[in-house]
PDB file of N, CA and C in Angstrom:
ATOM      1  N   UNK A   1      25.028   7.800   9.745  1.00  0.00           N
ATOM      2  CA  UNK A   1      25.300   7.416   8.377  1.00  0.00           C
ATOM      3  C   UNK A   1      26.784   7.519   8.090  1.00  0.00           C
ATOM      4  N   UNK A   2      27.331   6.361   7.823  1.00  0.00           N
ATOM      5  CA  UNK A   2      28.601   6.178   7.274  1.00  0.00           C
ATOM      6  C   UNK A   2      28.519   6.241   5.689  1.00  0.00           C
ATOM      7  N   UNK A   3      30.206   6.144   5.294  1.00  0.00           N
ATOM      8  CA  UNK A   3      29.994   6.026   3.871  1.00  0.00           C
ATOM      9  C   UNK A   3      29.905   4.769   2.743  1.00  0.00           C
ATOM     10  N   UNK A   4      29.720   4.046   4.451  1.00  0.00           N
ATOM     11  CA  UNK A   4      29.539   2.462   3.965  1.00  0.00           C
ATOM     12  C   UNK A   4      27.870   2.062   3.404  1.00  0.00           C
ATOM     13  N   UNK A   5      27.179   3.176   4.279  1.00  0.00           N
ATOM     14  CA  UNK A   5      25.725   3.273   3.779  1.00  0.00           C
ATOM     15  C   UNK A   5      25.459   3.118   2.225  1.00  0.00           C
ATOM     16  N   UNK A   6      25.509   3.525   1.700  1.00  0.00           N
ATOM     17  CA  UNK A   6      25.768   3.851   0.211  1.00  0.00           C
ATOM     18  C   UNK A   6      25.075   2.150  -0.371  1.00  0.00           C
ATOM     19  N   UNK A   7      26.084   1.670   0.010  1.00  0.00           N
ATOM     20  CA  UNK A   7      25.863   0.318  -0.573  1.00  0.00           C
ATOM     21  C   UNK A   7      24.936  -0.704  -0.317  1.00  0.00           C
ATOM     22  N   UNK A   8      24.291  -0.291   1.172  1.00  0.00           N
ATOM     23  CA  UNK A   8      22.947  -0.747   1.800  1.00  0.00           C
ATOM     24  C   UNK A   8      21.987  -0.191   1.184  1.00  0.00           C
ATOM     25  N   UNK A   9      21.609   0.872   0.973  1.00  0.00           N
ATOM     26  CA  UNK A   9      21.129   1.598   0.172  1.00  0.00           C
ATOM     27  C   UNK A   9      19.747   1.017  -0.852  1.00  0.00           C
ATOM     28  N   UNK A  10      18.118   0.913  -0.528  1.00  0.00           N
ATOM     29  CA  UNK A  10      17.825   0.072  -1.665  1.00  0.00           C
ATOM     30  C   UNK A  10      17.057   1.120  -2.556  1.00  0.00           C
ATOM     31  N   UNK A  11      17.204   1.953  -2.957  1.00  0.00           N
ATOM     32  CA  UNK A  11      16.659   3.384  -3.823  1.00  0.00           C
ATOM     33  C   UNK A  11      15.677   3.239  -3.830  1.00  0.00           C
ATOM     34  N   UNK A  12      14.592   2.935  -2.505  1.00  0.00           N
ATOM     35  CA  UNK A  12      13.552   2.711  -2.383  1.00  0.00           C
ATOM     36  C   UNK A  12      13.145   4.007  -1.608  1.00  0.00           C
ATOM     37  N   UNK A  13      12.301   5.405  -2.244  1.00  0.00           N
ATOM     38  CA  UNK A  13      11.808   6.040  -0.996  1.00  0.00           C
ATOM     39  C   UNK A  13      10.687   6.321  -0.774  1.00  0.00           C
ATOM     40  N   UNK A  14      10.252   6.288  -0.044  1.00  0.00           N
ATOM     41  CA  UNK A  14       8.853   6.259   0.866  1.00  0.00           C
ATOM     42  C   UNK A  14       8.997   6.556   2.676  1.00  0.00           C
ATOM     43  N   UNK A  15       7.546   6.266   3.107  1.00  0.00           N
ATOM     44  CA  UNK A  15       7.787   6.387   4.493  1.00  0.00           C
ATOM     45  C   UNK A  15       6.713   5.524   5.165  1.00  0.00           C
ATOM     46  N   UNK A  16       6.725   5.017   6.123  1.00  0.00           N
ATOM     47  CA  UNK A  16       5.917   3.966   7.227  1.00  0.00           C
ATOM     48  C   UNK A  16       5.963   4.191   8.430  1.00  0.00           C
ATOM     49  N   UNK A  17       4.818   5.211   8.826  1.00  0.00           N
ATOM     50  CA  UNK A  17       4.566   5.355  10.053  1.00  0.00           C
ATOM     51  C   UNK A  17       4.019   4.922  10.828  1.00  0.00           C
ATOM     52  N   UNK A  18       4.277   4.276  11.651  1.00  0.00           N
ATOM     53  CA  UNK A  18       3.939   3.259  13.121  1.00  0.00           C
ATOM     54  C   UNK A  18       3.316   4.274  14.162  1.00  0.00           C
ATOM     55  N   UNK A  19       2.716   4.030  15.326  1.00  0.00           N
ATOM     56  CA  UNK A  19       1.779   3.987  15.883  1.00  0.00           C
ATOM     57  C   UNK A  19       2.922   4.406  17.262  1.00  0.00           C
ATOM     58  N   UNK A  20       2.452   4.816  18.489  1.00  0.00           N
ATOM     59  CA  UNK A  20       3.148   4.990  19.863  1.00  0.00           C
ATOM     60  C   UNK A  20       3.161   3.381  19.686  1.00  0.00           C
ATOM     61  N   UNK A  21       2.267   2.157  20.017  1.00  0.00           N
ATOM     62  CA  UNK A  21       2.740   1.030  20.100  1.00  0.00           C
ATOM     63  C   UNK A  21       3.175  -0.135  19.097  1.00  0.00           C
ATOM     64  N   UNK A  22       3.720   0.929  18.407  1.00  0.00           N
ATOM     65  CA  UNK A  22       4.593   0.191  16.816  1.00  0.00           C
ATOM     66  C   UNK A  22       3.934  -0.488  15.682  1.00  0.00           C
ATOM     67  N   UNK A  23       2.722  -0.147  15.851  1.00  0.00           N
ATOM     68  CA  UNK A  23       1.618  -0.853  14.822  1.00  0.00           C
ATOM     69  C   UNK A  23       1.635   0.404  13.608  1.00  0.00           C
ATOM     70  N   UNK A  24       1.751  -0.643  12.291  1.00  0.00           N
ATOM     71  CA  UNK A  24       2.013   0.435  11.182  1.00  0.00           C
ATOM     72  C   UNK A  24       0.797   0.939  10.999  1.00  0.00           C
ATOM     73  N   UNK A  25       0.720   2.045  10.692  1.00  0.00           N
ATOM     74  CA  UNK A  25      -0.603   3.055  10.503  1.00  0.00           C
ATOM     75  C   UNK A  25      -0.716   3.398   8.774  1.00  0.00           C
ATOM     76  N   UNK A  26       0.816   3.874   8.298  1.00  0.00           N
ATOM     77  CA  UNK A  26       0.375   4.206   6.499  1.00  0.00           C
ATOM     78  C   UNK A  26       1.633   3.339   6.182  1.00  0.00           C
ATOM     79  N   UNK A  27       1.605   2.927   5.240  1.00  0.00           N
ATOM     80  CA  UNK A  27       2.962   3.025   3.901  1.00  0.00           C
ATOM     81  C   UNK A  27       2.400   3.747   2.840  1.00  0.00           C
ATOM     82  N   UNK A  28       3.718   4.527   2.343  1.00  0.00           N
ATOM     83  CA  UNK A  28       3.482   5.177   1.816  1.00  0.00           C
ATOM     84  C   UNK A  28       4.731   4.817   0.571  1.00  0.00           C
ATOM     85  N   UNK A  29       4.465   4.502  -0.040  1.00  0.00           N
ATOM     86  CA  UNK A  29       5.851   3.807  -1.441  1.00  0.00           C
ATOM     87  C   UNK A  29       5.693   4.352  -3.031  1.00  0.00           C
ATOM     88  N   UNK A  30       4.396   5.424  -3.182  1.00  0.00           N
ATOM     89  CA  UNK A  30       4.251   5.955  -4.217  1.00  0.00           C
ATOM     90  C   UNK A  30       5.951   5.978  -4.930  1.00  0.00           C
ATOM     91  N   UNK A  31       5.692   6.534  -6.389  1.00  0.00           N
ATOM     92  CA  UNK A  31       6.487   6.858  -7.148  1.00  0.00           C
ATOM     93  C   UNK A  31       8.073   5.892  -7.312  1.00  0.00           C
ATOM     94  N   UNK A  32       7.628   4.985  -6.746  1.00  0.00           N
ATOM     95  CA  UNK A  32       9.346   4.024  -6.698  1.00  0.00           C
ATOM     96  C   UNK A  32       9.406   3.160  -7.632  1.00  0.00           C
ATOM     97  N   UNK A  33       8.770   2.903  -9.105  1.00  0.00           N
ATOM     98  CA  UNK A  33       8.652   1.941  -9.673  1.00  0.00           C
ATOM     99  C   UNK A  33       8.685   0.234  -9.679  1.00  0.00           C
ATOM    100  N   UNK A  34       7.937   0.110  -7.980  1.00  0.00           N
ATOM    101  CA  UNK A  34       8.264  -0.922  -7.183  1.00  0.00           C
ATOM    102  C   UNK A  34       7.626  -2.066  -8.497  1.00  0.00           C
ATOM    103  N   UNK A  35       8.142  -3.307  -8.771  1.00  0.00           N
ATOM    104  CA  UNK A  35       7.738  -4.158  -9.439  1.00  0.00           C
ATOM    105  C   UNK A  35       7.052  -5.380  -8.772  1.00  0.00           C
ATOM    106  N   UNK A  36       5.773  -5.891  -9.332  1.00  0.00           N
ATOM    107  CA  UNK A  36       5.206  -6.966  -8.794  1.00  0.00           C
ATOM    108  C   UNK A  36       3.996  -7.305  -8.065  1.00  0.00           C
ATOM    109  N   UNK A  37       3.591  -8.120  -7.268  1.00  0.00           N
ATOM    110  CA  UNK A  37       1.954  -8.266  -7.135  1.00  0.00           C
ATOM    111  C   UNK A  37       1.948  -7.134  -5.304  1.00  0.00           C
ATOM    112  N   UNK A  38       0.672  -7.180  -4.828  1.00  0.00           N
ATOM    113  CA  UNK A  38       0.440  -6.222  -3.706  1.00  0.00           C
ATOM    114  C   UNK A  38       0.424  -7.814  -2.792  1.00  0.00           C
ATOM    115  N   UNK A  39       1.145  -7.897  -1.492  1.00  0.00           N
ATOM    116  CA  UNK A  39       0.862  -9.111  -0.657  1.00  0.00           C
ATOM    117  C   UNK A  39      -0.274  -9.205  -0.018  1.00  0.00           C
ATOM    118  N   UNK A  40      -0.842 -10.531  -0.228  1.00  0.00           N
ATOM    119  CA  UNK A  40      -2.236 -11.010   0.584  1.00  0.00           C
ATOM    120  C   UNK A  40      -1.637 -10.230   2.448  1.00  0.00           C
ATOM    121  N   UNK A  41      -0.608 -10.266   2.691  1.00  0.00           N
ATOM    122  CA  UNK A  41      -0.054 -10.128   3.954  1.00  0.00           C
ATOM    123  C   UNK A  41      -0.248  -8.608   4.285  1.00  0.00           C
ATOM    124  N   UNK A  42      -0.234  -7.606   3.461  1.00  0.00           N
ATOM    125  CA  UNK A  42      -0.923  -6.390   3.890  1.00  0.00           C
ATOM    126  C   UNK A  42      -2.003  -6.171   4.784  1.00  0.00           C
ATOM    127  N   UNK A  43      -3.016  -7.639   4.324  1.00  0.00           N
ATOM    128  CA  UNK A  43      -4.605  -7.404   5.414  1.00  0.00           C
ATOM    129  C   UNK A  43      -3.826  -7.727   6.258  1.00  0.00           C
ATOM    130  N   UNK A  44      -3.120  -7.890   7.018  1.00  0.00           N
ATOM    131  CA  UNK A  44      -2.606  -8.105   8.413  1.00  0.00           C
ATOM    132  C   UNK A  44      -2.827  -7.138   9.280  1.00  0.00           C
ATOM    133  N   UNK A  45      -2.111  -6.051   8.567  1.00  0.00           N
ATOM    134  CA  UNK A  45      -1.608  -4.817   9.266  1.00  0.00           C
ATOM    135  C   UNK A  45      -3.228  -3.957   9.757  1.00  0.00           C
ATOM    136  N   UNK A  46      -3.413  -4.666  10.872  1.00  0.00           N
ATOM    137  CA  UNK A  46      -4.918  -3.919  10.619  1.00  0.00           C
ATOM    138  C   UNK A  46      -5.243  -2.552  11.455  1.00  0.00           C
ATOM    139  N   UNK A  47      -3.893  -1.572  11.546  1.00  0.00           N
ATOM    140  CA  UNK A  47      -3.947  -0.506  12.174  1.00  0.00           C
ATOM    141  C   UNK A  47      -3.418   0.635  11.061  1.00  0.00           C
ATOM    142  N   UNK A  48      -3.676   0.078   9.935  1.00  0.00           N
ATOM    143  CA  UNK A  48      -3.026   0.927   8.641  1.00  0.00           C
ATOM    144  C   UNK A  48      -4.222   1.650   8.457  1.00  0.00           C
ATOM    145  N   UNK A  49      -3.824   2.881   7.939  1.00  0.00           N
ATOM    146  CA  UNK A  49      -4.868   4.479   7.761  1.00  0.00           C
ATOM    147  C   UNK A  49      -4.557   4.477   6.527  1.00  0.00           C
ATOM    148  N   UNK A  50      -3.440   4.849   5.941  1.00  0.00           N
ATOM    149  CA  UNK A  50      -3.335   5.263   4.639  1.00  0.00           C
ATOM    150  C   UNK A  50      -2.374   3.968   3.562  1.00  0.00           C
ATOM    151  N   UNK A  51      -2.988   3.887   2.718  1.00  0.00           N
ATOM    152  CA  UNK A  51      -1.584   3.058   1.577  1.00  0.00           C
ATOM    153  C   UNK A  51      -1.417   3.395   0.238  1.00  0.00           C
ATOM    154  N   UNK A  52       0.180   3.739  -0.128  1.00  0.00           N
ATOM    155  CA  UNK A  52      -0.172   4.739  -0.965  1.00  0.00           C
ATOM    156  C   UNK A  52       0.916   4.318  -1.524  1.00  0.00           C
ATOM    157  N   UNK A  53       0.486   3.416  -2.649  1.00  0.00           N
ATOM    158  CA  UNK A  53       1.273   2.397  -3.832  1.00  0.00           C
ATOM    159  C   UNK A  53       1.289   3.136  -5.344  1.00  0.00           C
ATOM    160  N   UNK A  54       0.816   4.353  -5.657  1.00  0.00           N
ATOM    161  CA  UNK A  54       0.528   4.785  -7.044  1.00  0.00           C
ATOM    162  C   UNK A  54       1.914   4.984  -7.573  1.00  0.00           C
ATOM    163  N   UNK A  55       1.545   4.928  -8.910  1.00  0.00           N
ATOM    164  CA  UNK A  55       2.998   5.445  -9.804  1.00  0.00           C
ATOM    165  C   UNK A  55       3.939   4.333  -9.880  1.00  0.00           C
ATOM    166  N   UNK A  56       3.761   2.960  -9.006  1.00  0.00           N
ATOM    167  CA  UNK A  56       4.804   2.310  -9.418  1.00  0.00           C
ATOM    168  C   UNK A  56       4.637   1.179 -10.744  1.00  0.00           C
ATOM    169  N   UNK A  57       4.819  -0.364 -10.532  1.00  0.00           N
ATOM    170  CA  UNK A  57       4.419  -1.202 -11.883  1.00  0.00           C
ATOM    171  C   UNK A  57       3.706  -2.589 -11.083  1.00  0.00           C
ATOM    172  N   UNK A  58       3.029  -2.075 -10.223  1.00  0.00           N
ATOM    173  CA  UNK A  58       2.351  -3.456  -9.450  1.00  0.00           C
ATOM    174  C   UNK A  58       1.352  -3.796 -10.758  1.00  0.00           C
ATOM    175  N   UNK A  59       1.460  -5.343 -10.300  1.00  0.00           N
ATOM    176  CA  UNK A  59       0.644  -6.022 -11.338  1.00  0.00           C
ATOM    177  C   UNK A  59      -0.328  -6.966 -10.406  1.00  0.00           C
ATOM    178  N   UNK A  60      -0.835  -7.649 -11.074  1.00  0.00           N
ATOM    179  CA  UNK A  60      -1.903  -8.980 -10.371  1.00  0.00           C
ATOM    180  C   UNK A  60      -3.096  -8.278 -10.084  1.00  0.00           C
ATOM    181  N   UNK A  61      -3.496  -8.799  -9.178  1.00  0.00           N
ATOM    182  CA  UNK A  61      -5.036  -8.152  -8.611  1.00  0.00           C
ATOM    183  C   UNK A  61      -4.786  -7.297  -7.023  1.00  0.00           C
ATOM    184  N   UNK A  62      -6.019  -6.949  -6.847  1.00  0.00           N
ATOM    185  CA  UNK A  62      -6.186  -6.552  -5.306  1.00  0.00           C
ATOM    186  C   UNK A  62      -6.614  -7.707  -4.472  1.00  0.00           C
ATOM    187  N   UNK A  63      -5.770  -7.662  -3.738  1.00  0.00           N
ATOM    188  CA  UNK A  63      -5.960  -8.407  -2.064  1.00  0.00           C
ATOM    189  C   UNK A  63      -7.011  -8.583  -1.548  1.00  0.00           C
ATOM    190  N   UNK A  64      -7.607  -9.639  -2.007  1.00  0.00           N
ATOM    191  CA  UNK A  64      -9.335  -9.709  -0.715  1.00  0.00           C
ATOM    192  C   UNK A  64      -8.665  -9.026   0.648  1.00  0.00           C
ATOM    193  N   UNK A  65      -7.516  -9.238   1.588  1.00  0.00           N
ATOM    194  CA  UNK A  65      -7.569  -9.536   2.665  1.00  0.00           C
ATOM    195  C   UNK A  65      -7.624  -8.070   2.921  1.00  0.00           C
ATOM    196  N   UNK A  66      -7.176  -7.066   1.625  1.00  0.00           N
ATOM    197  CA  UNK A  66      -6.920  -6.049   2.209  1.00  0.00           C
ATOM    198  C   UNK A  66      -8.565  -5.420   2.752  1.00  0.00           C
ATOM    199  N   UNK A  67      -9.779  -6.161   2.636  1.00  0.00           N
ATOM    200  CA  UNK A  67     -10.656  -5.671   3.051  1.00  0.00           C
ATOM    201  C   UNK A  67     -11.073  -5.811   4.777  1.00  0.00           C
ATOM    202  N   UNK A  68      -9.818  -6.658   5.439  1.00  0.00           N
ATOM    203  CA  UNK A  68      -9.662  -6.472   6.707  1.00  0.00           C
ATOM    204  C   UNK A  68      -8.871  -5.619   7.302  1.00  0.00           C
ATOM    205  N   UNK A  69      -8.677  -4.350   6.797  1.00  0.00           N
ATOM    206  CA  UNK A  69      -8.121  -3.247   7.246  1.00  0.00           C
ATOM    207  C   UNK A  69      -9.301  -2.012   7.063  1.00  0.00           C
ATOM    208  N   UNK A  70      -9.881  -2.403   8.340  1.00  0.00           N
ATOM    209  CA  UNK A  70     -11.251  -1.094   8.557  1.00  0.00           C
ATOM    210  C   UNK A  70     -10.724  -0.170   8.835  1.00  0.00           C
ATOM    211  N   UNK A  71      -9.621   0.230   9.373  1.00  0.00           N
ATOM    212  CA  UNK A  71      -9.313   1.419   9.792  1.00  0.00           C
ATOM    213  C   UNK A  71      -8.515   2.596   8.287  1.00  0.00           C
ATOM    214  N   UNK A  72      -8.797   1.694   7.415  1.00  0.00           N
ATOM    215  CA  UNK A  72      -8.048   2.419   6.357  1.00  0.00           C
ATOM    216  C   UNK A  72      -9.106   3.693   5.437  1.00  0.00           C
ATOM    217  N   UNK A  73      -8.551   4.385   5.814  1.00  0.00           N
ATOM    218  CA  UNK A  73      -9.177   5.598   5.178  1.00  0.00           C
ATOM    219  C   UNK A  73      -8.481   6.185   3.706  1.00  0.00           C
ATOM    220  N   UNK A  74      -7.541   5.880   3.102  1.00  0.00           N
ATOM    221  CA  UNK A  74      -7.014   6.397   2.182  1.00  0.00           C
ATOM    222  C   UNK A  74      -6.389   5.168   1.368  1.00  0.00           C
ATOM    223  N   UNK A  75      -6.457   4.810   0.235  1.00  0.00           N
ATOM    224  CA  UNK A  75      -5.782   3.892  -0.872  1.00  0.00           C
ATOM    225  C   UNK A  75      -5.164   4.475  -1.923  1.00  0.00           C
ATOM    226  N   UNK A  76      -4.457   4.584  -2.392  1.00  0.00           N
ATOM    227  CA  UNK A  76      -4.046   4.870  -3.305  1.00  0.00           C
ATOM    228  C   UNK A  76      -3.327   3.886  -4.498  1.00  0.00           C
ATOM    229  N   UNK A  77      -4.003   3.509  -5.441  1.00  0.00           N
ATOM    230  CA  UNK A  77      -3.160   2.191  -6.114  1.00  0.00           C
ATOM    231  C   UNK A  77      -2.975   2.526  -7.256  1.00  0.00           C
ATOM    232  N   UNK A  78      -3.365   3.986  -8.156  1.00  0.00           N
ATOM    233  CA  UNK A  78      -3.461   4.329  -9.490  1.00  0.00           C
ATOM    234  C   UNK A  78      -2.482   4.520  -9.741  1.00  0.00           C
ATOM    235  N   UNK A  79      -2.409   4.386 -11.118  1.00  0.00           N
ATOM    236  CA  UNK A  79      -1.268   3.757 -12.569  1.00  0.00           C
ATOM    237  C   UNK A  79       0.010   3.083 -12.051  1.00  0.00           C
ATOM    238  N   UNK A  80      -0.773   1.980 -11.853  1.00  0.00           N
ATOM    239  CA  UNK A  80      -0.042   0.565 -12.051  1.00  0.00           C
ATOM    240  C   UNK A  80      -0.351  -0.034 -12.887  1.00  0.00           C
ATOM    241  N   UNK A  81      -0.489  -1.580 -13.279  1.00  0.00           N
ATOM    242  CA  UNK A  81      -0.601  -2.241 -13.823  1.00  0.00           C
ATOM    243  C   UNK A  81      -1.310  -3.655 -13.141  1.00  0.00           C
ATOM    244  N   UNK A  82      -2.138  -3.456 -12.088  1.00  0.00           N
ATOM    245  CA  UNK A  82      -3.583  -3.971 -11.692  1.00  0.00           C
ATOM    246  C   UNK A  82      -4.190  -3.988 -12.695  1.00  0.00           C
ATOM    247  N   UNK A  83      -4.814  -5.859 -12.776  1.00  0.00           N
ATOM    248  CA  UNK A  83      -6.043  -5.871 -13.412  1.00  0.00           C
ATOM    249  C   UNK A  83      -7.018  -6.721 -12.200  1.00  0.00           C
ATOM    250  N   UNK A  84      -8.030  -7.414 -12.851  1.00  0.00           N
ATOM    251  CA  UNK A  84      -8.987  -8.221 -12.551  1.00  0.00           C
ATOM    252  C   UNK A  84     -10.323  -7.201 -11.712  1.00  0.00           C
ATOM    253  N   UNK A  85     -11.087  -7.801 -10.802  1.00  0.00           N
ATOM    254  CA  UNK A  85     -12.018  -7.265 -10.389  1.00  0.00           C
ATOM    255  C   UNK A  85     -12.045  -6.262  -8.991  1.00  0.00           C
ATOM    256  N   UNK A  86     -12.638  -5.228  -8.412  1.00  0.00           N
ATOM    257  CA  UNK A  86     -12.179  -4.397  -7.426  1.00  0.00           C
ATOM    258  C   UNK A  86     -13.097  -5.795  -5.959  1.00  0.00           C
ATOM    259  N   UNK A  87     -11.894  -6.021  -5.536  1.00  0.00           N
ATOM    260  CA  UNK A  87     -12.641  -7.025  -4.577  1.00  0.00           C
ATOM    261  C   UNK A  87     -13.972  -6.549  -3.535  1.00  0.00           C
ATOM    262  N   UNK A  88     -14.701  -7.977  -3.377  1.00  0.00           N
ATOM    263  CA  UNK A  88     -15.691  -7.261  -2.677  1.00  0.00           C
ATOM    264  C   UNK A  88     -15.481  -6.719  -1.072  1.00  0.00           C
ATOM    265  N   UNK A  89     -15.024  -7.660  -0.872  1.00  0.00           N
ATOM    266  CA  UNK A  89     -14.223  -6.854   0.611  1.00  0.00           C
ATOM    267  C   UNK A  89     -14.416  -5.861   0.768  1.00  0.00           C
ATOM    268  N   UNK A  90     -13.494  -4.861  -0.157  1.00  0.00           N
ATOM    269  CA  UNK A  90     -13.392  -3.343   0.244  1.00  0.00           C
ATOM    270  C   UNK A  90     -14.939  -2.560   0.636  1.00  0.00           C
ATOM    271  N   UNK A  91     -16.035  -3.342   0.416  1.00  0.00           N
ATOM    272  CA  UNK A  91     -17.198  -2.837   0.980  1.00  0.00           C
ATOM    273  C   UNK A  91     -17.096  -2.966   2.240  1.00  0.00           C
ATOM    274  N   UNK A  92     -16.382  -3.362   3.031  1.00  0.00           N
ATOM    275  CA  UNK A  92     -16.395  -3.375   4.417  1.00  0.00           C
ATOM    276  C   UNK A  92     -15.411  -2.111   5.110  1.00  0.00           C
ATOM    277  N   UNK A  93     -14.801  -1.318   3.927  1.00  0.00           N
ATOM    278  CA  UNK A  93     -13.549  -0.136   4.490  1.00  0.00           C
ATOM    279  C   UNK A  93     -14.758   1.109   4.483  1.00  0.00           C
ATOM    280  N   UNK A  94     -15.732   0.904   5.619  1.00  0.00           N
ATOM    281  CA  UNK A  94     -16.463   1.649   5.640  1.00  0.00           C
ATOM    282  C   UNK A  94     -15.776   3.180   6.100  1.00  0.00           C
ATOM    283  N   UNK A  95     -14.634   3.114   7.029  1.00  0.00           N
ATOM    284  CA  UNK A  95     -14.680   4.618   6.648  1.00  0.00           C
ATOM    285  C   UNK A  95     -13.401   4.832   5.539  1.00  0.00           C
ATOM    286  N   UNK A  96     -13.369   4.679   4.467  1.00  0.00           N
ATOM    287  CA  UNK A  96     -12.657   4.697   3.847  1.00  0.00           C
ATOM    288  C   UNK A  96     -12.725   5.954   3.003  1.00  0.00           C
ATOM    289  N   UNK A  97     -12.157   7.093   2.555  1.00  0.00           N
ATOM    290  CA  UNK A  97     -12.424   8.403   2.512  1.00  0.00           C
ATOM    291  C   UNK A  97     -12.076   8.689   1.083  1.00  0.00           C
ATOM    292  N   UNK A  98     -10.929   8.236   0.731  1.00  0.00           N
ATOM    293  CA  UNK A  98     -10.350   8.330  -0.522  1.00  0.00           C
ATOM    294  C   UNK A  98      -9.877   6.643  -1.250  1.00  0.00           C
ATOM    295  N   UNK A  99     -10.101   6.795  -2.257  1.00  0.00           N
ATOM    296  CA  UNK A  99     -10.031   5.066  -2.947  1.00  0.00           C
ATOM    297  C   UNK A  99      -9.418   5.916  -4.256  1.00  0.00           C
ATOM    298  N   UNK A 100      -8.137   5.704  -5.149  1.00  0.00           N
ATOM    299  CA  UNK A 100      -8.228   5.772  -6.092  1.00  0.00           C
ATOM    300  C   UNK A 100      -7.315   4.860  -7.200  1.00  0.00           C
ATOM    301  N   UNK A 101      -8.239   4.116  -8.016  1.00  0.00           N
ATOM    302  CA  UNK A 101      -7.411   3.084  -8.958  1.00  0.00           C
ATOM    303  C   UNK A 101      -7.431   3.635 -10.270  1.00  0.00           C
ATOM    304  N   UNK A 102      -7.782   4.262 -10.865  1.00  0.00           N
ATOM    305  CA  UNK A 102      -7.783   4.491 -12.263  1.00  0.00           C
ATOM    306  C   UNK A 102      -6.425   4.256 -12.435  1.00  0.00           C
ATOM    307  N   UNK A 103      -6.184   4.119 -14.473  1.00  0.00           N
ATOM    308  CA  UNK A 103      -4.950   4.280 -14.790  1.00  0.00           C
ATOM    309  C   UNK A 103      -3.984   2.714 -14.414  1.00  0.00           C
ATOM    310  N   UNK A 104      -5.258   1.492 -14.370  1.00  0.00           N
ATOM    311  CA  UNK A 104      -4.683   0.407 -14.011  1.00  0.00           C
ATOM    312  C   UNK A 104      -4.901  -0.545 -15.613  1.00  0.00           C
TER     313      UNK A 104
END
């Protein structure tokens, strides 16, 4: 870290831990007042365990796709600013351990 860093800088903090073969396992972006919708492109990541979006100002709906991430055991999306319906998908995050949206 230089002191040129500073200015790269996007006051974004969180953490995203990848896998021994670089496959993301959580994001974790709570508390950053991130603005805007959750990407259909999340169901991608289909080696993600935990996602943990609460506290910021996401809006729109939830991601059908995110119901192609079976391996996800933990969500976290409460008090944002999500509306519409809890997709049906997520009936397929069978081991899914913790889910929590309230506060949307």
């Amino acid at each position: 870290y230089g002191e040129r860093d500073d200015q790269y800088s996007s006051g974004i903090f969180g953490v995203c831990n990848c896998s021994v073969d670089d496959k993301v396992t959580s994001i974790r972006l709570g508390y950053n007042s991130l603005v805007g919708t959750i990407p259909s492109e999340l169901g991608q990541l289909e080696e993600l365990e935990t996602i943990d979006l609460r506290l910021n100002r996401l809006s729109g709906t939830i991601p059908s796709e995110m119901g192609n991430l079976v391996k996800l055991t933990e969500l976290y999306l409460e008090f944002n600013s999500l509306t519409g319906t809890i997709p049906s998908s997520l009936g397929k995050l069978v081991d899914l351990e913790r889910m929590f949206l309230h506060n949307n």
